[in-house]
PDB file of N, CA and C in Angstrom:
ATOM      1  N   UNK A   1      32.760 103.574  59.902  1.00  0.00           N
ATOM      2  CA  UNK A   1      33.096 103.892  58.526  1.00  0.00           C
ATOM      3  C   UNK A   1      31.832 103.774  57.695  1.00  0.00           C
ATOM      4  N   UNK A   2      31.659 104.956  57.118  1.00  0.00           N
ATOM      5  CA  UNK A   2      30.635 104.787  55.819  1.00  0.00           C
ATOM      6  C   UNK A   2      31.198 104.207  54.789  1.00  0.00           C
ATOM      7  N   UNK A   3      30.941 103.378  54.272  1.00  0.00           N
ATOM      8  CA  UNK A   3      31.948 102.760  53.216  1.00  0.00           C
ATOM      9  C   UNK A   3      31.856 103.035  51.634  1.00  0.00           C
ATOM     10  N   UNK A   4      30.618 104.069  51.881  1.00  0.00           N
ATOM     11  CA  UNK A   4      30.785 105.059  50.326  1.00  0.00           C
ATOM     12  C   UNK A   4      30.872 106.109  50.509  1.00  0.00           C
ATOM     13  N   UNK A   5      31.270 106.755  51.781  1.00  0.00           N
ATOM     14  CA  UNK A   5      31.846 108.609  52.179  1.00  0.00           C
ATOM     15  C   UNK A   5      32.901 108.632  52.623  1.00  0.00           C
ATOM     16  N   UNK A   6      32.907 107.712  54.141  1.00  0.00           N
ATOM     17  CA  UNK A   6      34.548 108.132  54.412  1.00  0.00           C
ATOM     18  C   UNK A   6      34.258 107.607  56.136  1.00  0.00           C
ATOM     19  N   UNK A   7      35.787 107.958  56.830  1.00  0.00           N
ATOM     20  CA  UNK A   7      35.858 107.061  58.207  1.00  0.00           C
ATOM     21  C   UNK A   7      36.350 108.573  59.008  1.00  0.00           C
ATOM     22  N   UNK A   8      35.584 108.100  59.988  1.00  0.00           N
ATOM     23  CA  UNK A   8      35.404 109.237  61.051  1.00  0.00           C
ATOM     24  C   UNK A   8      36.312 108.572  62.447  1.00  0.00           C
ATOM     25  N   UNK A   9      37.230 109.178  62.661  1.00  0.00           N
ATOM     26  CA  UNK A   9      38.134 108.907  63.832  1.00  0.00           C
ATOM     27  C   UNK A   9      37.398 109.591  64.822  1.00  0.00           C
ATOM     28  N   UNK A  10      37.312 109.196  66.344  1.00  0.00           N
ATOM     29  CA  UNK A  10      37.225 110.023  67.316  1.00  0.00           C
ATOM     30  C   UNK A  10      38.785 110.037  68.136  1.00  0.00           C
ATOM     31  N   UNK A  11      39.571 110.903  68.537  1.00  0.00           N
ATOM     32  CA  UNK A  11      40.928 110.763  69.067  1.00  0.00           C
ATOM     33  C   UNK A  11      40.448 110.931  70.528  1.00  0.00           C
ATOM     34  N   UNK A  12      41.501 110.400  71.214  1.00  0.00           N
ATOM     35  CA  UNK A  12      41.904 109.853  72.375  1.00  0.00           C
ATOM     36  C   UNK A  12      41.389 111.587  73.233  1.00  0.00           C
ATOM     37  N   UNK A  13      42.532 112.383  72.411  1.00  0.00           N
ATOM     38  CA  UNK A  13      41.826 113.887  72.828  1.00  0.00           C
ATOM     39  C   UNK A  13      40.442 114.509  72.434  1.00  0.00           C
ATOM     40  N   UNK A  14      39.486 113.611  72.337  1.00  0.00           N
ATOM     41  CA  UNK A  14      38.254 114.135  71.693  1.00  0.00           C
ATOM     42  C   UNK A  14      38.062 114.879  70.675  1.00  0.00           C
ATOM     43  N   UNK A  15      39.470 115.095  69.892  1.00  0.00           N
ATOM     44  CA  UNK A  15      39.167 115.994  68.676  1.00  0.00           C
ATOM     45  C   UNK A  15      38.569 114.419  67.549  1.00  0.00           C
ATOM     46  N   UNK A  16      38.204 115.045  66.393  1.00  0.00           N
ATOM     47  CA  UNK A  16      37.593 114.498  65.292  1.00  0.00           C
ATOM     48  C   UNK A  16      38.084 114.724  64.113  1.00  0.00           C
ATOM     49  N   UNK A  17      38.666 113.269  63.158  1.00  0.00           N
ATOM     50  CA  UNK A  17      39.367 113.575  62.201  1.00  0.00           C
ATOM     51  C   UNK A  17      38.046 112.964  61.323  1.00  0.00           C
ATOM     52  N   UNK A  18      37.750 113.260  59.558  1.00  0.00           N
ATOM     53  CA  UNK A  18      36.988 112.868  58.666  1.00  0.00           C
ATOM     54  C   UNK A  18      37.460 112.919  57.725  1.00  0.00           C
ATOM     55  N   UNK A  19      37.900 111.483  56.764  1.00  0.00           N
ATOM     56  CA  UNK A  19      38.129 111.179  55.903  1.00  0.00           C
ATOM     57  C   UNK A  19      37.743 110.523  54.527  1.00  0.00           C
ATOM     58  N   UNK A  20      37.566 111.856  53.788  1.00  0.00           N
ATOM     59  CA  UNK A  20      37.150 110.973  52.564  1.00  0.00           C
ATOM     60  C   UNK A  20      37.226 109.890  51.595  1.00  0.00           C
ATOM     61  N   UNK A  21      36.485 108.601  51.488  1.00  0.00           N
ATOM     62  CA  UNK A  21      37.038 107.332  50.894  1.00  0.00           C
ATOM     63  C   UNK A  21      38.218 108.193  49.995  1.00  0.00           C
ATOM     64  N   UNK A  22      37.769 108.826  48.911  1.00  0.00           N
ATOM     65  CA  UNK A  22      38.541 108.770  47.587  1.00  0.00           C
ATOM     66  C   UNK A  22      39.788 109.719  48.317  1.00  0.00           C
ATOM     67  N   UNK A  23      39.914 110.131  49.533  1.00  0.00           N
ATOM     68  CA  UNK A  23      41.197 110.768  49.812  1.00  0.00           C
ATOM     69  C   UNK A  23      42.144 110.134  50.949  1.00  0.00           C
ATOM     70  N   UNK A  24      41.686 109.231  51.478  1.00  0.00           N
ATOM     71  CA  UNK A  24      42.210 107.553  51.875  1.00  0.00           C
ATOM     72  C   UNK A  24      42.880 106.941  50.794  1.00  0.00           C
ATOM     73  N   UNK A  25      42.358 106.352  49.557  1.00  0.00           N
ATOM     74  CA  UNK A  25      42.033 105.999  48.437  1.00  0.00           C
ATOM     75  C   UNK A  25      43.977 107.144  47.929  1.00  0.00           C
ATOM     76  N   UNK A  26      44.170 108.070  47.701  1.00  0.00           N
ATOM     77  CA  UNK A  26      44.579 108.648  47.208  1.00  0.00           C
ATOM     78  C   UNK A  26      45.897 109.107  48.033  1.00  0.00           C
ATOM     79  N   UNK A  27      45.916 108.920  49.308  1.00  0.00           N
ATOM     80  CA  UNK A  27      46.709 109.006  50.343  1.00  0.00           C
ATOM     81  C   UNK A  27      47.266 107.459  50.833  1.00  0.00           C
ATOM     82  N   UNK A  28      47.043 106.371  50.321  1.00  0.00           N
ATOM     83  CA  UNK A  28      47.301 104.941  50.667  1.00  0.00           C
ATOM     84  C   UNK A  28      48.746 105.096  51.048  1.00  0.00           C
ATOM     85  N   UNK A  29      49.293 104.320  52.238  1.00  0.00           N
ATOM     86  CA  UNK A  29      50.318 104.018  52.656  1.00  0.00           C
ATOM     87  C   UNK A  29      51.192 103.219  51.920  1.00  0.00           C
ATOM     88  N   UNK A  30      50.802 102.406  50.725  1.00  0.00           N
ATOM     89  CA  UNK A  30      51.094 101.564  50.226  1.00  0.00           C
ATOM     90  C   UNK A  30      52.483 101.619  49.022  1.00  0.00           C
ATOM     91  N   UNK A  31      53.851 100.625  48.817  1.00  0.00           N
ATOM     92  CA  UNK A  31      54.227 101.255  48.069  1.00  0.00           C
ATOM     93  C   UNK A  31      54.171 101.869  47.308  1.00  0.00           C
ATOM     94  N   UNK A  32      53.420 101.252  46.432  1.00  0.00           N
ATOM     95  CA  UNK A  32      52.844 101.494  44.913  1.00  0.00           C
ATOM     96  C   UNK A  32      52.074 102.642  45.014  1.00  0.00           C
ATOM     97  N   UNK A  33      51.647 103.322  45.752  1.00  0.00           N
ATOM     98  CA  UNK A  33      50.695 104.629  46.060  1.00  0.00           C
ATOM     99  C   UNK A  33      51.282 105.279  45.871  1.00  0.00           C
ATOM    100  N   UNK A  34      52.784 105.253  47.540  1.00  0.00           N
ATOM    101  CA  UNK A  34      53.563 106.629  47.679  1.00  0.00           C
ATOM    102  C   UNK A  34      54.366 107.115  46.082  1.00  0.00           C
ATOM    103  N   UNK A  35      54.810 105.444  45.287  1.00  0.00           N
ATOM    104  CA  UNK A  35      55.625 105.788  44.467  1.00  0.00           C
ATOM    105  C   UNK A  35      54.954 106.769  43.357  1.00  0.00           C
ATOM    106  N   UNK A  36      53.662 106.732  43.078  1.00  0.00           N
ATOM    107  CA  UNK A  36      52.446 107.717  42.088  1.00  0.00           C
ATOM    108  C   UNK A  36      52.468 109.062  42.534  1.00  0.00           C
ATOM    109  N   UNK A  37      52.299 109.134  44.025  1.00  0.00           N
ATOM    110  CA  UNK A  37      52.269 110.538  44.258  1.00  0.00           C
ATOM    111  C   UNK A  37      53.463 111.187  44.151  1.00  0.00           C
ATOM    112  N   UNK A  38      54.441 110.325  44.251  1.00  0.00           N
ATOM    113  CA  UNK A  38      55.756 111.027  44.008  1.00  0.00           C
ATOM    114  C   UNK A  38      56.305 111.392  42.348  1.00  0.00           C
ATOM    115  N   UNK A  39      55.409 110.600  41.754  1.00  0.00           N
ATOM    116  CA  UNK A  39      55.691 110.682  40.283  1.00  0.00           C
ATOM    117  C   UNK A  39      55.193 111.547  40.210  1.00  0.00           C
ATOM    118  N   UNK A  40      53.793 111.969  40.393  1.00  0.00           N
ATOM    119  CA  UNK A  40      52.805 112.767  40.311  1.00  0.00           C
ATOM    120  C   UNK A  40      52.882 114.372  40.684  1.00  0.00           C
ATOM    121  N   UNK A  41      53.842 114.414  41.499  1.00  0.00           N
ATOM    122  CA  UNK A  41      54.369 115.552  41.907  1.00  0.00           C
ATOM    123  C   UNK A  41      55.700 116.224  40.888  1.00  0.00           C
ATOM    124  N   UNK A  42      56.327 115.276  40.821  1.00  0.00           N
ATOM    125  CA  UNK A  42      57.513 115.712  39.681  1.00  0.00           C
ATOM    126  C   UNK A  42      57.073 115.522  38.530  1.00  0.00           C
ATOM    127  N   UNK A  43      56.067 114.821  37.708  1.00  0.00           N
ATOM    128  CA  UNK A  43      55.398 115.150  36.523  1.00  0.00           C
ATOM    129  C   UNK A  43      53.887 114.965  36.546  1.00  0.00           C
ATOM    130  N   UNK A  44      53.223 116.401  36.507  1.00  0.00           N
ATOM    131  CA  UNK A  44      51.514 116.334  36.565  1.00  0.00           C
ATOM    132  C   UNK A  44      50.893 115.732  35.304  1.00  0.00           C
ATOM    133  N   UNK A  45      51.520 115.390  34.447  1.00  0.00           N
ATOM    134  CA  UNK A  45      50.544 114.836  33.218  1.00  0.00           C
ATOM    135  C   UNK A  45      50.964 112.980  33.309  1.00  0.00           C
ATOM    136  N   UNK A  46      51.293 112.272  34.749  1.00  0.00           N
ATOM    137  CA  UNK A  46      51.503 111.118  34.703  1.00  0.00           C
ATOM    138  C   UNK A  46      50.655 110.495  34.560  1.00  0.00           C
ATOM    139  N   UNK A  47      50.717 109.027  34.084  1.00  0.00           N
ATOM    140  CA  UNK A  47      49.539 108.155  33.641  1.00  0.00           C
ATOM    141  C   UNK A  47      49.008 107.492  34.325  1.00  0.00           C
ATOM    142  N   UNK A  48      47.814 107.551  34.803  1.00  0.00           N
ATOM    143  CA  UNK A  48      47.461 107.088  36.560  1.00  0.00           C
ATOM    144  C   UNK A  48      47.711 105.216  35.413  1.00  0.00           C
ATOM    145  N   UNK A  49      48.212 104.249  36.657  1.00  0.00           N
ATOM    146  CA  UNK A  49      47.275 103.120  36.160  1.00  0.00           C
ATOM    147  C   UNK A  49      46.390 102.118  35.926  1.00  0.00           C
ATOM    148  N   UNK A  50      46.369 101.176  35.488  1.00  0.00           N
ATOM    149  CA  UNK A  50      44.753 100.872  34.332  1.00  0.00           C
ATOM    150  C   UNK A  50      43.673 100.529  35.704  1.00  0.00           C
ATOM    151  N   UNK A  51      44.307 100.016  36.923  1.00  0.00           N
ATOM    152  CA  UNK A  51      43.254  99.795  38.320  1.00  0.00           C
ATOM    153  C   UNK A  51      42.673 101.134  38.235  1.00  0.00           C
ATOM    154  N   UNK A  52      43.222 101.970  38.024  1.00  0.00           N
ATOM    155  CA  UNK A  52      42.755 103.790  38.745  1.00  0.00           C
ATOM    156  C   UNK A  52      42.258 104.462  37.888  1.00  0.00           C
ATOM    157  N   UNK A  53      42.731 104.428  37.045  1.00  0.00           N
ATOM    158  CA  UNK A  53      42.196 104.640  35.507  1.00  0.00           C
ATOM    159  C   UNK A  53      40.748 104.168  35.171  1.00  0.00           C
ATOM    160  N   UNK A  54      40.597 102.706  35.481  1.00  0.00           N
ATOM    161  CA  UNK A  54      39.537 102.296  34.498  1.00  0.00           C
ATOM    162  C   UNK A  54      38.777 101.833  35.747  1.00  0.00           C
ATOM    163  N   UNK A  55      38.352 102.257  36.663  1.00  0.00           N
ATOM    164  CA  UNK A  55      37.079 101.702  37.989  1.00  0.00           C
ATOM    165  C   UNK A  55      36.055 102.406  37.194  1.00  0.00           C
ATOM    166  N   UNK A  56      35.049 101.620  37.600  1.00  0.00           N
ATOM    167  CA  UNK A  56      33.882 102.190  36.674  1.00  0.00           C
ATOM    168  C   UNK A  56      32.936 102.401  38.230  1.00  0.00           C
ATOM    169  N   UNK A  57      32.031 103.661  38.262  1.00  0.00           N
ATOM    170  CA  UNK A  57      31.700 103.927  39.457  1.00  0.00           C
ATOM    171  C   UNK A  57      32.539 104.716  40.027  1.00  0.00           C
ATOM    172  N   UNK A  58      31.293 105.373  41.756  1.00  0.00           N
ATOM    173  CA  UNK A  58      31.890 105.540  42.423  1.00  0.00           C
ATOM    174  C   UNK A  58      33.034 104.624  43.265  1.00  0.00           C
ATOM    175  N   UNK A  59      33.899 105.027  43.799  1.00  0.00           N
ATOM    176  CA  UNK A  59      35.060 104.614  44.594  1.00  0.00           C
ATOM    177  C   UNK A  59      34.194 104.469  46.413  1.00  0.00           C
ATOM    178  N   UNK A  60      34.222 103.415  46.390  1.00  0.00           N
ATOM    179  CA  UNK A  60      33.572 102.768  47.671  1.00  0.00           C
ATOM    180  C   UNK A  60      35.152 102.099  48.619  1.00  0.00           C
ATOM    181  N   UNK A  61      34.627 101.666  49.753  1.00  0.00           N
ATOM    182  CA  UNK A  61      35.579 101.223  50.939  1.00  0.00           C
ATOM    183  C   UNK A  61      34.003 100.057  50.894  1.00  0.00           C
ATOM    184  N   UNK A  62      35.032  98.701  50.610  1.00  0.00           N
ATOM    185  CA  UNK A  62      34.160  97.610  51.058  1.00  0.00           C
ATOM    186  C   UNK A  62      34.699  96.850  51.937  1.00  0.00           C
ATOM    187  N   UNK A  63      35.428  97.103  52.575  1.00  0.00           N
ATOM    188  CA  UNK A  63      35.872  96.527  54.066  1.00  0.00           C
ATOM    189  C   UNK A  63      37.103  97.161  54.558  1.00  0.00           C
ATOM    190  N   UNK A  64      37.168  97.037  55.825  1.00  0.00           N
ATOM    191  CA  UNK A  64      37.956  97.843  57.053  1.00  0.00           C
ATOM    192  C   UNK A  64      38.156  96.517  58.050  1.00  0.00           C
ATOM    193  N   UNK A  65      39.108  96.537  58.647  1.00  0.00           N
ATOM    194  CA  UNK A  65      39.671  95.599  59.479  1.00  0.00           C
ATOM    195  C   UNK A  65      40.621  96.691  60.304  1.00  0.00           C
ATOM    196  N   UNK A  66      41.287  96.076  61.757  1.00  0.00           N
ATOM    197  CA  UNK A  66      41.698  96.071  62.333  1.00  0.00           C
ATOM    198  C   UNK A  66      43.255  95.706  62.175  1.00  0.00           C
ATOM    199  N   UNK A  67      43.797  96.197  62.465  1.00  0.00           N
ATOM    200  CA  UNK A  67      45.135  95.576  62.580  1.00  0.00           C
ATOM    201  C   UNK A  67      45.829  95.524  63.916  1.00  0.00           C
ATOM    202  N   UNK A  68      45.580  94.570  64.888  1.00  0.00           N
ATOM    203  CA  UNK A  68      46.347  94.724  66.090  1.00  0.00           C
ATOM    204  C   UNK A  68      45.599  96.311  66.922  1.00  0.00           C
ATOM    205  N   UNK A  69      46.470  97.123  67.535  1.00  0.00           N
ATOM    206  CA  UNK A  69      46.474  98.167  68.069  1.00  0.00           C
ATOM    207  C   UNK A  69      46.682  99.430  67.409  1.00  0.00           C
ATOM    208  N   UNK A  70      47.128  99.291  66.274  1.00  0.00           N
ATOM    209  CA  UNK A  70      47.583 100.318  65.333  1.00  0.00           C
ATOM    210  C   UNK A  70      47.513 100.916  64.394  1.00  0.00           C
ATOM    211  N   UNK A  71      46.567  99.866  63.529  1.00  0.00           N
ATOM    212  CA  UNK A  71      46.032 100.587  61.844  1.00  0.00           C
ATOM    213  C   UNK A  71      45.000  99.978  61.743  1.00  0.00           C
ATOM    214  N   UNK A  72      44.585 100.449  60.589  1.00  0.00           N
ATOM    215  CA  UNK A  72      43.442  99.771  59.679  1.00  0.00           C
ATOM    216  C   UNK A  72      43.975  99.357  58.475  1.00  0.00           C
ATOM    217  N   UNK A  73      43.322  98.364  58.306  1.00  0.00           N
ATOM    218  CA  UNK A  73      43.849  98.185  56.597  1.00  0.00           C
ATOM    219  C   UNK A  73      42.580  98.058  56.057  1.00  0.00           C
ATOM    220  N   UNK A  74      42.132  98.976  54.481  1.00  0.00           N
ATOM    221  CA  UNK A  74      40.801  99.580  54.296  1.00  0.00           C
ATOM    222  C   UNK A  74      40.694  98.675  52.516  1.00  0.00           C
ATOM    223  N   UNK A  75      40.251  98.092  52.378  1.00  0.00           N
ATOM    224  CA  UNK A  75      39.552  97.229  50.709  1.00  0.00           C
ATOM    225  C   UNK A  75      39.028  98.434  50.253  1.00  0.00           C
ATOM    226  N   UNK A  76      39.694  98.874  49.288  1.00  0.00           N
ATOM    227  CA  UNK A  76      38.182  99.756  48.434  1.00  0.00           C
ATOM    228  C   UNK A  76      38.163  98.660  46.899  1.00  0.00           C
ATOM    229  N   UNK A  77      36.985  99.582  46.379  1.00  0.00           N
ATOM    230  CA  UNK A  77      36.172  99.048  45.164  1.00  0.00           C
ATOM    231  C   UNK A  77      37.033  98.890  43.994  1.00  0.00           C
ATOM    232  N   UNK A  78      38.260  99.725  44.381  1.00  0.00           N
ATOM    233  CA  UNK A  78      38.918  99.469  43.297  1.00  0.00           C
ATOM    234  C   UNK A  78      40.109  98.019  42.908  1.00  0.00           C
ATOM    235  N   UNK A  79      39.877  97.712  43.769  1.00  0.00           N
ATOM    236  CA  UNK A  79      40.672  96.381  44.088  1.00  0.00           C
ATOM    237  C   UNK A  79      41.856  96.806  45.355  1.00  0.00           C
ATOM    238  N   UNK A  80      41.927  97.683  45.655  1.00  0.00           N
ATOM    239  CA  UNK A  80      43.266  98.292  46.699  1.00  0.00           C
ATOM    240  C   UNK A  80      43.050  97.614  47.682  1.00  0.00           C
ATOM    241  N   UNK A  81      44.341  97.235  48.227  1.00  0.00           N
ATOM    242  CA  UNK A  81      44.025  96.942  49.854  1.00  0.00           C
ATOM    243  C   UNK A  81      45.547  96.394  50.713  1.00  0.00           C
ATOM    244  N   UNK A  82      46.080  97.227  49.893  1.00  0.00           N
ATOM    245  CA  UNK A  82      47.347  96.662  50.837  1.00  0.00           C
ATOM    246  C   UNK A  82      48.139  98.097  51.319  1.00  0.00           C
ATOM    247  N   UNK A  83      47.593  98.902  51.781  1.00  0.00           N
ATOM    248  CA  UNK A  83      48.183 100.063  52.494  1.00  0.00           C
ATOM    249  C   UNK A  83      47.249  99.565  53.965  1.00  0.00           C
ATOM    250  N   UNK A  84      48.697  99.932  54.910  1.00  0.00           N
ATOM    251  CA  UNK A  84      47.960  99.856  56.565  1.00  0.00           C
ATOM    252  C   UNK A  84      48.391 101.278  56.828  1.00  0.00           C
ATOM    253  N   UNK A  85      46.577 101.595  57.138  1.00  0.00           N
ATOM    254  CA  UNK A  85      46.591 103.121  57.838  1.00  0.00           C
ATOM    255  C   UNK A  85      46.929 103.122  59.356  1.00  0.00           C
ATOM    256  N   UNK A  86      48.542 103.149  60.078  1.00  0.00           N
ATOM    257  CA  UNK A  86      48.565 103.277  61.147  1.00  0.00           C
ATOM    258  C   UNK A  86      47.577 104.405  61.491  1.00  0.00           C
ATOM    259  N   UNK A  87      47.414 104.372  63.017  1.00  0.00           N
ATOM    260  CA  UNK A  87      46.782 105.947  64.056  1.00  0.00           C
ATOM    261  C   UNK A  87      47.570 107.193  63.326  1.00  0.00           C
ATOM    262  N   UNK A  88      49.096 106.879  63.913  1.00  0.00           N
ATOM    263  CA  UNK A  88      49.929 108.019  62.925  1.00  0.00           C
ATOM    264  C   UNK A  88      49.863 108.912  62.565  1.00  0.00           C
ATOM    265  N   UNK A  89      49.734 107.595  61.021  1.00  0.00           N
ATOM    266  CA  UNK A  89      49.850 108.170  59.625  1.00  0.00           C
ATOM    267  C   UNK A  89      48.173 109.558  59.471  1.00  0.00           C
ATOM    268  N   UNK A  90      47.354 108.700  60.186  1.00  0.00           N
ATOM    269  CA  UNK A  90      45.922 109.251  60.132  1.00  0.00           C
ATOM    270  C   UNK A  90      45.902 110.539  60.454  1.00  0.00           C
ATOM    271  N   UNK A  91      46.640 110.318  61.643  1.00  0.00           N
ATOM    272  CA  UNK A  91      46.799 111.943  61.991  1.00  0.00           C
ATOM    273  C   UNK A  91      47.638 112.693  61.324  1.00  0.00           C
ATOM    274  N   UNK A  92      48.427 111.926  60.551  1.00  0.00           N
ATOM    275  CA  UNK A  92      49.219 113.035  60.002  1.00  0.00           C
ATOM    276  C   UNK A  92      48.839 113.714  58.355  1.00  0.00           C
ATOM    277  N   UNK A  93      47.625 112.639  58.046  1.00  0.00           N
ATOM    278  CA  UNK A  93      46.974 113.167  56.723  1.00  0.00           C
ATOM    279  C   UNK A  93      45.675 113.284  57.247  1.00  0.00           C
ATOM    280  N   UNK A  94      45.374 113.670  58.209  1.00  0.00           N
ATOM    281  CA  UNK A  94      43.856 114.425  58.287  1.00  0.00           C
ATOM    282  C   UNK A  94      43.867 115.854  57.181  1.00  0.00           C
ATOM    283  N   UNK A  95      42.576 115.984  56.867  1.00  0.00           N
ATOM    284  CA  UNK A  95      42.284 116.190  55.057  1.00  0.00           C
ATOM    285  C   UNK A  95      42.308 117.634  56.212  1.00  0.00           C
ATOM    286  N   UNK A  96      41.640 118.391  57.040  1.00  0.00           N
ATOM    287  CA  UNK A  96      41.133 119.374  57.602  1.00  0.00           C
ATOM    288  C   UNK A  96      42.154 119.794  57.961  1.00  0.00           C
ATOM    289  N   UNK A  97      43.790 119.075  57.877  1.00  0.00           N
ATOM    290  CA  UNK A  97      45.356 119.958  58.828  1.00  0.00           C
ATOM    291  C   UNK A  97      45.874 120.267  57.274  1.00  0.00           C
ATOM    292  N   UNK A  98      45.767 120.110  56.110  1.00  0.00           N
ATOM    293  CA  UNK A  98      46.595 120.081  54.834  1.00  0.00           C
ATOM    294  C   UNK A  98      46.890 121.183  54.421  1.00  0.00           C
ATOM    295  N   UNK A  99      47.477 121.599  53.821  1.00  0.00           N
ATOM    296  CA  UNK A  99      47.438 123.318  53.211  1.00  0.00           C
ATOM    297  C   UNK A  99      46.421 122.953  52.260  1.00  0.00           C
ATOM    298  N   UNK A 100      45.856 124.245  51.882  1.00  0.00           N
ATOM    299  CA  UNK A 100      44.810 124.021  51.053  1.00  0.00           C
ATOM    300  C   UNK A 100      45.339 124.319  49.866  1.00  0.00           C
ATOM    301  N   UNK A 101      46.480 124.397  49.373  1.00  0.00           N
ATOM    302  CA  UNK A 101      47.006 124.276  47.696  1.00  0.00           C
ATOM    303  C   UNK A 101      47.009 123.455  47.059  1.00  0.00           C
ATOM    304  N   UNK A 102      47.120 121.742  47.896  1.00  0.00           N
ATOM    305  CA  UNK A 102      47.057 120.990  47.355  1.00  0.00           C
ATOM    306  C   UNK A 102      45.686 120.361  46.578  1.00  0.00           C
TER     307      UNK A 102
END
């Protein structure tokens, strides 16, 4: 993990997933995440809040850990850190499989 660009998976099948901090960051497993993007989707003028809102700087990953066999759980700069990125989930938000509308 670069911890001011993003974390590079190598898979089991040798393909390669690359993820951008701020789209980790924005994709968090975490309640409080999913519940934003879901707001966020049914109303686009929602009020991000004051953690997301007010980081001053770039958005960094200052630590990555392990979890057992199965995730990562990733600290960024903004104070975040309670979403665990199972394998999964990773694969299932690789930024390079998304439609590109979003």
């Amino acid at each position: 993990m670069k911890k001011d660009r993003g974390l590079t998976v190598q898979w089991d099948d040798d393909s390669t997933s690359y993820y951008p901090i701020a789209w980790l960051r924005r994709m968090s497993p975490s309640a409080d995440t999913r519940e934003l993007r879901a707001e966020m989707a049914r109303n686009p003028l929602t009020v991000l809040p004051a953690s997301m809102a007010n980081h001053s700087g770039p958005l960094t990953a200052i630590d990555a850990q392990f979890v057992g066999n199965y995730a990562i759980r990733i600290t960024f700069s903004d104070g975040h850190d309670t979403g665990l990125f199972s394998w999964k989930y990773l694969r299932e938000i690789d930024p390079s499989k998304q439609d590109s509308g979003r």
